[in-house]
Protein backbone atom coordinates (compact mmCIF):
# COMPACT_ATOMS: atom_id res chain seq x y z
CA UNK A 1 -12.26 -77.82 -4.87
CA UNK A 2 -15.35 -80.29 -4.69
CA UNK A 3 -17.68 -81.54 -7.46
CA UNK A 4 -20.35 -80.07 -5.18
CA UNK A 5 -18.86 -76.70 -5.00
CA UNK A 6 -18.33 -76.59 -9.37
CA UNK A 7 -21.85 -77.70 -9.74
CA UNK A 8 -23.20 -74.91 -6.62
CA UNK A 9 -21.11 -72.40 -9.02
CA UNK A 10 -22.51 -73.67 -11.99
CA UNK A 11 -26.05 -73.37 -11.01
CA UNK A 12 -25.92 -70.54 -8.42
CA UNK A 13 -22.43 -68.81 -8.00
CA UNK A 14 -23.05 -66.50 -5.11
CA UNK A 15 -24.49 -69.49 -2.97
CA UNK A 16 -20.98 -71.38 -3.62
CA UNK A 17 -18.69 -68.68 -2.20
CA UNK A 18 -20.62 -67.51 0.51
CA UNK A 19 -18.03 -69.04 2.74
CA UNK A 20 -14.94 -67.25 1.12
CA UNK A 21 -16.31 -63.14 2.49
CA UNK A 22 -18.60 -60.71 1.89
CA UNK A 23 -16.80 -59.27 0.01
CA UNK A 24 -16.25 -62.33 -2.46
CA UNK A 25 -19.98 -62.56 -2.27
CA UNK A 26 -20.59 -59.71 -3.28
CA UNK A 27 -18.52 -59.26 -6.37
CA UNK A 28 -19.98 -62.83 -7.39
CA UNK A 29 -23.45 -61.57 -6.95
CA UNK A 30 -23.06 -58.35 -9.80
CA UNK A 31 -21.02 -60.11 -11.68
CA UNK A 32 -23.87 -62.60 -11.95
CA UNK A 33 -26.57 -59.60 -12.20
CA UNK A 34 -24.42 -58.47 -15.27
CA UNK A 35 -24.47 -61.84 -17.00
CA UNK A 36 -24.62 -65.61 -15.67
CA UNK A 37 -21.24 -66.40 -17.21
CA UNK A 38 -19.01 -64.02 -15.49
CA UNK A 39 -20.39 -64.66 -12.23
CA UNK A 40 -19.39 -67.99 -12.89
CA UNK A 41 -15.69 -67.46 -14.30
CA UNK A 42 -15.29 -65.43 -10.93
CA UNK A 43 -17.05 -68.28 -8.68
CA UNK A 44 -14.44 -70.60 -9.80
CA UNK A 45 -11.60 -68.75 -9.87
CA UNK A 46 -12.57 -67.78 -6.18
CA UNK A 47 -12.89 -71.67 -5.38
CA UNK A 48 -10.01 -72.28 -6.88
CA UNK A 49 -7.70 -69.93 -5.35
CA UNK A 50 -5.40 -71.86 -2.86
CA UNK A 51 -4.93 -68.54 -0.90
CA UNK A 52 -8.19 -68.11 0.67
């Protein structure tokens, strides 16, 4: 996990797990329609999953 990608998730969190699926996106993207903070709780828990 970079600095860059914490501060992409930060600011924009879809943008910083476009990368990690469609799918990934996608859930990041509502979850940040819903409210800024859980679209960035998901952002980094999909950065920081060692599985992907």
């Amino acid at each position: 996990m970079s600095i860059f990608r914490v501060i992409l998730s930060i600011v924009f969190p879809p943008l910083a797990v476009i990368d990690k699926g469609c799918g990934s996106t996608l859930i990041v993207f509502l979850l940040t329609l819903c409210g800024w903070v859980p679209g960035v709780i998901a952002a980094l828990v999909i950065i920081n999953n060692p599985d992907r």
